[in-house]
Every structure is written in structure tokens, then in C-alpha cells.
N, C-alpha and C. Protein backbone atom coordinates (compact mmCIF):
# COMPACT_ATOMS: atom_id res chain seq x y z
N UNK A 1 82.21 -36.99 -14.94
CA UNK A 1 81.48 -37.11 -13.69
C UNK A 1 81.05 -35.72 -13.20
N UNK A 2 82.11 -34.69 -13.20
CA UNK A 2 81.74 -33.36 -12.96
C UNK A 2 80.80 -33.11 -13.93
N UNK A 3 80.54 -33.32 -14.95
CA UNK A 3 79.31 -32.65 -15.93
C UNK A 3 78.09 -33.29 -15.40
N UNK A 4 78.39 -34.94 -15.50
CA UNK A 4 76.96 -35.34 -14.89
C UNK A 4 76.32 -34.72 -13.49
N UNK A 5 77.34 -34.22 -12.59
CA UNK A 5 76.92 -33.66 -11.03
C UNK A 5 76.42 -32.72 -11.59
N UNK A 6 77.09 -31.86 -12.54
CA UNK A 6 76.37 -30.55 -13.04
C UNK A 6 75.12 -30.56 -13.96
N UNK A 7 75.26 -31.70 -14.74
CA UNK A 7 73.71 -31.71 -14.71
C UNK A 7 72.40 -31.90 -14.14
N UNK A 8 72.75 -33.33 -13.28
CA UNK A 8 72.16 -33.27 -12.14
C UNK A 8 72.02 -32.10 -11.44
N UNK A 9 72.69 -31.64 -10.86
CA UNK A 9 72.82 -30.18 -10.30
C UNK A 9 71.74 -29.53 -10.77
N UNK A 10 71.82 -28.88 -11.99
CA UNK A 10 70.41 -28.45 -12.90
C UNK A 10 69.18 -28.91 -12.88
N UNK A 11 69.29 -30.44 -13.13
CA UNK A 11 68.01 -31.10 -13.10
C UNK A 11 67.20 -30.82 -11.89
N UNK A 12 68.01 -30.96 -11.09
CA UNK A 12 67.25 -30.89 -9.59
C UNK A 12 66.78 -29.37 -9.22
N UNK A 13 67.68 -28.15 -9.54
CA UNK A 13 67.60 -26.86 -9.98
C UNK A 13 66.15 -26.91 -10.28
N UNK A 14 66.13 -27.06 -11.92
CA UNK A 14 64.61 -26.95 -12.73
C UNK A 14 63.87 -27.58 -11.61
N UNK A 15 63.91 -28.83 -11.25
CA UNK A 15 62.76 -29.53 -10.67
C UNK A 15 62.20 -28.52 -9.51
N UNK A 16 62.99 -28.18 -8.49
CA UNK A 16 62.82 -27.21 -7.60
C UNK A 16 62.28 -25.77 -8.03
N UNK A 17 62.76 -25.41 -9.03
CA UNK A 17 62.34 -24.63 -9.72
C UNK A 17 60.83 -24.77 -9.71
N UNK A 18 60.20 -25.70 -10.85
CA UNK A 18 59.13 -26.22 -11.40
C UNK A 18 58.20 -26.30 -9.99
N UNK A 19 58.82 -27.11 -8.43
CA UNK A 19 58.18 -27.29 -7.80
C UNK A 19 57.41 -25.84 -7.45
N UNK A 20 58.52 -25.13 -7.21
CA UNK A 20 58.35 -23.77 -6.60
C UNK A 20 57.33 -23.05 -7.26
N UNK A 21 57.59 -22.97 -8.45
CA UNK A 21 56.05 -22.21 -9.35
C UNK A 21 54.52 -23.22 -8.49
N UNK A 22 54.86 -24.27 -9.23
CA UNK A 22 53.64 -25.03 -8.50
C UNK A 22 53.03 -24.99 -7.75
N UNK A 23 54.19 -24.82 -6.83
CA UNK A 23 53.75 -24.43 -5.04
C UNK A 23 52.85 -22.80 -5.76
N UNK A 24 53.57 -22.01 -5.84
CA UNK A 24 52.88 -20.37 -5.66
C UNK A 24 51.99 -20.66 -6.76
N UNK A 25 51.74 -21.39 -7.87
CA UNK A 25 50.80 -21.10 -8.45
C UNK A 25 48.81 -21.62 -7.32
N UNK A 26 49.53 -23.23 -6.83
CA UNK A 26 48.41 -23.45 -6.14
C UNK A 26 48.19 -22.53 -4.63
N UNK A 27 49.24 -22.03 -4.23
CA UNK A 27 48.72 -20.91 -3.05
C UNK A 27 47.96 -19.70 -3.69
N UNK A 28 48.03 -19.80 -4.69
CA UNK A 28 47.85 -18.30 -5.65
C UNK A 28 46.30 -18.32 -5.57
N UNK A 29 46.04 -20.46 -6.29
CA UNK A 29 44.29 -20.36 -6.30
C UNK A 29 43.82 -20.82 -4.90
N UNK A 30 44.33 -20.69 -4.09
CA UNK A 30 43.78 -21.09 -2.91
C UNK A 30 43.56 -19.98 -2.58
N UNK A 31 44.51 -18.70 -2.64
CA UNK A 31 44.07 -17.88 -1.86
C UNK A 31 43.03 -17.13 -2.85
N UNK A 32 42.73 -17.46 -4.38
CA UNK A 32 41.21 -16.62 -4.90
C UNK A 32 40.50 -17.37 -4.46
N UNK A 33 40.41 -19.15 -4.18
CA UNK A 33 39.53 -19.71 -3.74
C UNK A 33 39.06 -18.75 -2.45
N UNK A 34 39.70 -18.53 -1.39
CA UNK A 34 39.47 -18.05 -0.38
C UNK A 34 39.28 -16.74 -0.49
N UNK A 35 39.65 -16.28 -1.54
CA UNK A 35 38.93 -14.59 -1.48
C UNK A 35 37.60 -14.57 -1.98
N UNK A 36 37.19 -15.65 -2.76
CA UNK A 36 36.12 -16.30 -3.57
C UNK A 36 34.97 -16.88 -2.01
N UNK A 37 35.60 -17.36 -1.47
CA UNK A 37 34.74 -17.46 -0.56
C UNK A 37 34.13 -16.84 0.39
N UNK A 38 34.80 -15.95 0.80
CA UNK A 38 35.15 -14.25 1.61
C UNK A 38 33.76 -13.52 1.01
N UNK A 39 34.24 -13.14 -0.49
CA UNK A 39 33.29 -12.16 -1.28
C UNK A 39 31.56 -13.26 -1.25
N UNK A 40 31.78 -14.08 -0.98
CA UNK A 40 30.68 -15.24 -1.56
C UNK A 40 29.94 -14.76 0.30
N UNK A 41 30.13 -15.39 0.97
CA UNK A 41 29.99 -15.51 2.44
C UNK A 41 29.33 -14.19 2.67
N UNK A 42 30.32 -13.00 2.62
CA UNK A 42 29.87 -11.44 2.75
C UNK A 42 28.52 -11.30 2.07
N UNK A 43 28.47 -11.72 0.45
CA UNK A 43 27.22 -11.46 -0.16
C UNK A 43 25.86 -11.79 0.57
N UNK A 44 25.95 -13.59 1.25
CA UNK A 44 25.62 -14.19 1.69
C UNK A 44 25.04 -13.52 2.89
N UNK A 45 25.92 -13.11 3.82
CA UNK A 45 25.47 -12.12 4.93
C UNK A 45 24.64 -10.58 4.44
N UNK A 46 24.62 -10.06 3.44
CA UNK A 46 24.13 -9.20 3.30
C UNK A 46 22.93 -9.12 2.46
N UNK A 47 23.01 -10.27 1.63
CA UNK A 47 21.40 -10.88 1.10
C UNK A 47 20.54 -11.27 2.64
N UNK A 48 20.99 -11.91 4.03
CA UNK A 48 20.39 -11.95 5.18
C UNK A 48 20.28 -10.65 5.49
N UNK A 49 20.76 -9.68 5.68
CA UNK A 49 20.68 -8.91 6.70
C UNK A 49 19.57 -7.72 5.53
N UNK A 50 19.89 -7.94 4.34
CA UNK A 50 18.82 -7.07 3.17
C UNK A 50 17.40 -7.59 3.47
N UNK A 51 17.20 -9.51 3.64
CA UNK A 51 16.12 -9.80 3.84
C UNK A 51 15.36 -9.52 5.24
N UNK A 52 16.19 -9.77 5.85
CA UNK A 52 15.61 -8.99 7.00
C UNK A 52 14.94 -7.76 7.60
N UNK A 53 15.87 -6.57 6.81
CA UNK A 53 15.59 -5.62 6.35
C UNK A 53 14.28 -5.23 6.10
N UNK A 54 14.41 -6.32 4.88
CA UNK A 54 12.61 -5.98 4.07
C UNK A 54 11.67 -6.57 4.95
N UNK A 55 12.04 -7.45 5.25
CA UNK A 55 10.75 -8.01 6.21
C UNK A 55 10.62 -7.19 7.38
N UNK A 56 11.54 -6.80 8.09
CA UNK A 56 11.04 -5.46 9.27
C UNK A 56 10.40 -4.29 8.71
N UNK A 57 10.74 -3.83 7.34
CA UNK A 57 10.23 -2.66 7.04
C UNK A 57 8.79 -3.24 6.66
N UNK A 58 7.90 -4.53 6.25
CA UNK A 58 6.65 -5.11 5.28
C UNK A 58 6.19 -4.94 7.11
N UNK A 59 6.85 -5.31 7.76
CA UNK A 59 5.68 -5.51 9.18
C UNK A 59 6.06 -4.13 9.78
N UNK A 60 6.54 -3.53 9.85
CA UNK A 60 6.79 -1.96 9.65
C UNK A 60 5.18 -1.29 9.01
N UNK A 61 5.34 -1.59 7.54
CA UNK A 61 4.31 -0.85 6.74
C UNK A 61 2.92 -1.43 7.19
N UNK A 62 3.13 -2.77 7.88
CA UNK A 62 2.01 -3.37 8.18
C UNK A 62 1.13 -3.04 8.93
N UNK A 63 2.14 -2.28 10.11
CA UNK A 63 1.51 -2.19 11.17
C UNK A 63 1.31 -0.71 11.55
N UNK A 64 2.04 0.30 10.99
CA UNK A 64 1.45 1.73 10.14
C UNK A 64 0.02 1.65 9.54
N UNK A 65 0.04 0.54 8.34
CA UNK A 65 -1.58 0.61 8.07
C UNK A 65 -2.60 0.51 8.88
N UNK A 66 -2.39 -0.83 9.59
CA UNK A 66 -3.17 -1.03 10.87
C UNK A 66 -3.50 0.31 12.08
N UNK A 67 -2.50 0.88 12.11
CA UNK A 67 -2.73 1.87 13.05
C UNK A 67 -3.16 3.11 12.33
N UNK A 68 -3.16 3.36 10.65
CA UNK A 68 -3.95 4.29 10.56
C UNK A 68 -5.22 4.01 10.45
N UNK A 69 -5.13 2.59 9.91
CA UNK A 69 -6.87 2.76 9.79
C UNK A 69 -7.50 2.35 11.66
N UNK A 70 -7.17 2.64 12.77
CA UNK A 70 -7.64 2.57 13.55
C UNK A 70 -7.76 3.64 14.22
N UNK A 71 -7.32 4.45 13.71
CA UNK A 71 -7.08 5.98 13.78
C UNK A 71 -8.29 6.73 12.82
N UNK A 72 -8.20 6.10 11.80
CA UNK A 72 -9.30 6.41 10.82
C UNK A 72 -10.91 6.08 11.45
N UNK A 73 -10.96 4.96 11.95
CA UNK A 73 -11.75 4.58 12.57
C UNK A 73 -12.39 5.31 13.49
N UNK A 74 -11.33 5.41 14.55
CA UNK A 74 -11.61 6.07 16.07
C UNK A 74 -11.82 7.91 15.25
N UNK A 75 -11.95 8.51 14.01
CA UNK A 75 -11.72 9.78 13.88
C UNK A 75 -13.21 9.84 13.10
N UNK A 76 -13.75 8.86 12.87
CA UNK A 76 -15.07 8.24 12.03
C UNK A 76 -15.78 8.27 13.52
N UNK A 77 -15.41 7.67 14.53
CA UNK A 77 -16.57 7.32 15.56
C UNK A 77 -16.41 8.75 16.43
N UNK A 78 -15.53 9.41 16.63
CA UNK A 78 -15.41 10.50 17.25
C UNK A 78 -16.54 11.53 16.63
N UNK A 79 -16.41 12.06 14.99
CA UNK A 79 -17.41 12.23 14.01
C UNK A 79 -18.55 11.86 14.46
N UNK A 80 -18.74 10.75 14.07
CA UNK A 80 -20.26 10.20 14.43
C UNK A 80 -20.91 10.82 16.12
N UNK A 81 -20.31 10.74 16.78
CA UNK A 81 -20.68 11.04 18.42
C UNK A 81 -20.85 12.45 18.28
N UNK A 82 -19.93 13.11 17.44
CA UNK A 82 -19.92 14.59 17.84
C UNK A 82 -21.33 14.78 16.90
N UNK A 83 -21.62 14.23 15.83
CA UNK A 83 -22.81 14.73 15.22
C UNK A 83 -24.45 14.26 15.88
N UNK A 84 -24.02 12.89 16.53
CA UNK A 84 -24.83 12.31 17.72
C UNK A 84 -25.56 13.62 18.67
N UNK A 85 -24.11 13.79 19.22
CA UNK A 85 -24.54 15.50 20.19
C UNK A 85 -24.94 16.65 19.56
N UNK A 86 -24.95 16.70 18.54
CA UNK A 86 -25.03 18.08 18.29
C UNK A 86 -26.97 17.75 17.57
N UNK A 87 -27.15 16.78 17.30
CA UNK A 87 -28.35 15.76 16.88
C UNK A 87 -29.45 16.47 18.44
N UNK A 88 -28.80 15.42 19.13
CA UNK A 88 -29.59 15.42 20.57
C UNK A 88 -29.12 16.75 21.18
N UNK A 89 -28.10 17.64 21.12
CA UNK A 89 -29.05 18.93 21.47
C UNK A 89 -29.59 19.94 21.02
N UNK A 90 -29.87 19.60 19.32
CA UNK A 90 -30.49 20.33 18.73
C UNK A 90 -32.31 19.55 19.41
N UNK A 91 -32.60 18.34 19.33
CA UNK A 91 -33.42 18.05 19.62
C UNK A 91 -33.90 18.59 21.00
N UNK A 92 -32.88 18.77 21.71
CA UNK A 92 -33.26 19.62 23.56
C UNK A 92 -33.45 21.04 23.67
N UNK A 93 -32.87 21.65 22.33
CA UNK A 93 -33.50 23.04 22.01
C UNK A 93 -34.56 22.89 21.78
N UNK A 94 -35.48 22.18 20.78
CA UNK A 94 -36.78 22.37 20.33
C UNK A 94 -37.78 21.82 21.71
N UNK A 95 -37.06 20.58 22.54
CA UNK A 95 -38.22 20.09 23.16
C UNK A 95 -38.10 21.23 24.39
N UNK A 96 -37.19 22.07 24.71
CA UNK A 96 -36.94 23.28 25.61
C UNK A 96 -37.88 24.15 25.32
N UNK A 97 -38.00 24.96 23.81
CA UNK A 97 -38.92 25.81 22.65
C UNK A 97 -39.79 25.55 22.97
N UNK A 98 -40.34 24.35 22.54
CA UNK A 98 -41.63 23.50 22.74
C UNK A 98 -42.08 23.60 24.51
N UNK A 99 -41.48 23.48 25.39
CA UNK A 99 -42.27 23.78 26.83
C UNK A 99 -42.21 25.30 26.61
N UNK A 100 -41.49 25.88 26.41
CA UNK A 100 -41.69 27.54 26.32
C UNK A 100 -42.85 27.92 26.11
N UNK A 101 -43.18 27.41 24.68
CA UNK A 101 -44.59 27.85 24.46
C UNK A 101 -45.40 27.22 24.97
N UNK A 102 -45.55 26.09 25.63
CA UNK A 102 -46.42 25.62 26.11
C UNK A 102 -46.71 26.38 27.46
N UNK A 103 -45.83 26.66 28.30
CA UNK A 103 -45.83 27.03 29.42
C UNK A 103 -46.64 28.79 29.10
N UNK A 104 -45.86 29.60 27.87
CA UNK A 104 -46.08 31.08 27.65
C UNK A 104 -47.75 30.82 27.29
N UNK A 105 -48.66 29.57 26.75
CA UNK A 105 -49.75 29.62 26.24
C UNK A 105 -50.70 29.21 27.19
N UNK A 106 -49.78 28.65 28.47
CA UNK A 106 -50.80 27.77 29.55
C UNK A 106 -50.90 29.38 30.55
N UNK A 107 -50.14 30.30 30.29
CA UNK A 107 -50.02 31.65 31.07
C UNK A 107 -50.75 32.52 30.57
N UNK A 108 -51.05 32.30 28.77
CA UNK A 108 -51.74 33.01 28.61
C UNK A 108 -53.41 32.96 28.96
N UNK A 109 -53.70 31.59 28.34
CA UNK A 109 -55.03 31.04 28.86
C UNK A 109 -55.59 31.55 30.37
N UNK A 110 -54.55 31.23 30.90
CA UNK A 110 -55.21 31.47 32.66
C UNK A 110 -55.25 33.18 32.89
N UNK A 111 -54.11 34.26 32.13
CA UNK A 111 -54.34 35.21 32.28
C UNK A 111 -55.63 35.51 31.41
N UNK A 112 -56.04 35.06 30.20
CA UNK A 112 -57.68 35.44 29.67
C UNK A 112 -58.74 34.89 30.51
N UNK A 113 -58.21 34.00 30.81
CA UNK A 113 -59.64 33.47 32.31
C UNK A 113 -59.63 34.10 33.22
N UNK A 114 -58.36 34.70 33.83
CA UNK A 114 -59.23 35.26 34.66
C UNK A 114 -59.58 36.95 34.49
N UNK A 115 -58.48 37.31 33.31
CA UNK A 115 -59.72 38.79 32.19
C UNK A 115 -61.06 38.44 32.49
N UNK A 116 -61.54 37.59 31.73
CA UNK A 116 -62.94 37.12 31.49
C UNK A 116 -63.87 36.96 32.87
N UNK A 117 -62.93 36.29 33.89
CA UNK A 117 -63.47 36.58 35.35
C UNK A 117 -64.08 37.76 35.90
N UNK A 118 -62.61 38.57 35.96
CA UNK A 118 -62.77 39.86 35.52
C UNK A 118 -63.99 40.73 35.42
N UNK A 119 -63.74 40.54 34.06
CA UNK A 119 -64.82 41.27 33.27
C UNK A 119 -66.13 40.90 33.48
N UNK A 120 -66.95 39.86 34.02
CA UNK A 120 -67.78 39.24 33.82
C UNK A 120 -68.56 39.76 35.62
N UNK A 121 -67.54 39.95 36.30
CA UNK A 121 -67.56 40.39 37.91
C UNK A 121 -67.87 41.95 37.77
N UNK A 122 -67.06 42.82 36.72
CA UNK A 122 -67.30 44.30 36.73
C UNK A 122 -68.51 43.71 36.52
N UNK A 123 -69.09 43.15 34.86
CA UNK A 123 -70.24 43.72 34.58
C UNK A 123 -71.54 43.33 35.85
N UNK A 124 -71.02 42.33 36.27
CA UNK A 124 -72.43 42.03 37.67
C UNK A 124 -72.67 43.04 38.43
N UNK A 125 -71.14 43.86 38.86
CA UNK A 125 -71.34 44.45 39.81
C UNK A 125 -71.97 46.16 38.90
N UNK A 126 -71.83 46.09 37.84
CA UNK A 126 -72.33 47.26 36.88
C UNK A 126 -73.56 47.21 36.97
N UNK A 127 -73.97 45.89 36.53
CA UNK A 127 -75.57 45.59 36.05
C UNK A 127 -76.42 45.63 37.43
N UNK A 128 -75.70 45.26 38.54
CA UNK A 128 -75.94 45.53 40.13
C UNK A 128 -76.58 46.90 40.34
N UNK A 129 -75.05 47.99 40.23
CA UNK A 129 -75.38 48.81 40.53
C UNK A 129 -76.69 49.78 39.24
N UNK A 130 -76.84 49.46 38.36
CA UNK A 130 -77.43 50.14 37.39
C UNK A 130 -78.71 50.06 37.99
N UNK A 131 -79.17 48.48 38.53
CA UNK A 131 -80.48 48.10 39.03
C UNK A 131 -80.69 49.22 40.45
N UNK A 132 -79.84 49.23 41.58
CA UNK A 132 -80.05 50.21 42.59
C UNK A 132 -79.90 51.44 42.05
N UNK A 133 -79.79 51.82 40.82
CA UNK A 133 -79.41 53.23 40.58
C UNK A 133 -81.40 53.36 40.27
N UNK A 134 -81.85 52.78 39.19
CA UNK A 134 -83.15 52.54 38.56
C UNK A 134 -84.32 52.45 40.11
N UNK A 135 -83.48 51.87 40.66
CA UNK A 135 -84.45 51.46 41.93
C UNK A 135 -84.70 52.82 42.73
């Protein structure tokens, strides 16, 4: 009877035994399950926060382009205006030039008219006096 208690004894031993591995073997994969899920989850969060990422930096680059070429633009129309002005006052020099001489040729005319006045008055009063000189 004492041997059978003592085997029993054992049996139940091993079994407890056996349980006990069991037990730590399935806490063992629960807890890679759960480190498995941990590392999985994290990836998970950082494939979001990568995509996000890229998509702030694409509307980022997006909107850099946009603003250079409006920059490009506004540096094109600035260009254009400044050559606009420099257009129209090259044109206000010449039409300025242009009264110059008109004005220096309308001064000259009137100063030969009245030369010619002038001259035309000596000679009367020449040809005048030549006649009372003869007389």
C-alpha cells in the first residue's frame, strides 16, 4: 500500500510536473503572441505615421511648386512692366526730341522772317534814301 501511495505520489508528481511545463510553455507563446502583436501594432503605427509623412511632405512639394511658379510669374510680369516703361519712356524721349525740334525750327523760321523783314525794310529805306540823295 505504501508503494502504491508512492507511486501515486509520483504519478501525480509527473502529472503536475507535465502540467507545469504546459502551463509555462503556453504562457511562453502567449507572451510571443503578444510580443508578436506589440512589434506588429508598432509597425502598423509607423507605416501610418510614415504615410502621413509622405503625404504632408507631396502637398508640401505641392504647394512650393505652386508658389514658385507664381513667383515666376509675378517676376515675368514685373519684367514685362519694367520693359513696358522703359518702352514708353523711351517713346517720351523722342516725342519730347521731336517738339524740340519742332519748336527750335518754328524759332528759326520766324527768326528768318523777320531777317527778311528786316532786310527788305533796310533796303526800302536804302533805295529811299539813294532816290533823295539823286534828287
Amino acid at each position: 500500500e505504501a508503494e502504491q501511495r508512492q507511486a501515486a505520489a509520483e504519478k501525480a508528481a509527473e502529472a503536475q510536473a507535465a502540467a507545469k511545463t504546459k502551463a509555462e510553455t503556453e504562457r511562453k507563446a502567449q507572451l510571443m503572441e503578444l510580443s508578436d502583436a506589440r512589434r506588429k501594432a508598432h509597425a502598423d503605427q509607423l507605416a501610418k505615421k510614415t504615410e502621413a509623412a509622405e503625404a504632408q511632405a507631396e502637398a508640401l512639394r505641392i504647394d512650393l511648386e505652386e508658389r514658385q511658379a507664381a513667383a515666376a510669374a509675378a517676376m515675368e510680369a514685373a519684367l514685362e512692366a519694367k520693359k513696358k516703361a522703359e518702352k514708353e519712356r523711351k517713346a517720351q524721349v523722342l516725342e519730347l526730341s521731336d517738339i524740340r525740334r519742332k519748336v527750335q525750327t518754328e524759332i528759326l523760321r520766324k527768326a528768318s522772317e523777320a531777317a527778311e523783314t528786316q532786310a527788305e525794310a533796310l533796303r526800302t529805306d536804302l533805295e529811299g534814301r539813294q532816290a533823295a540823295a539823286a534828287a
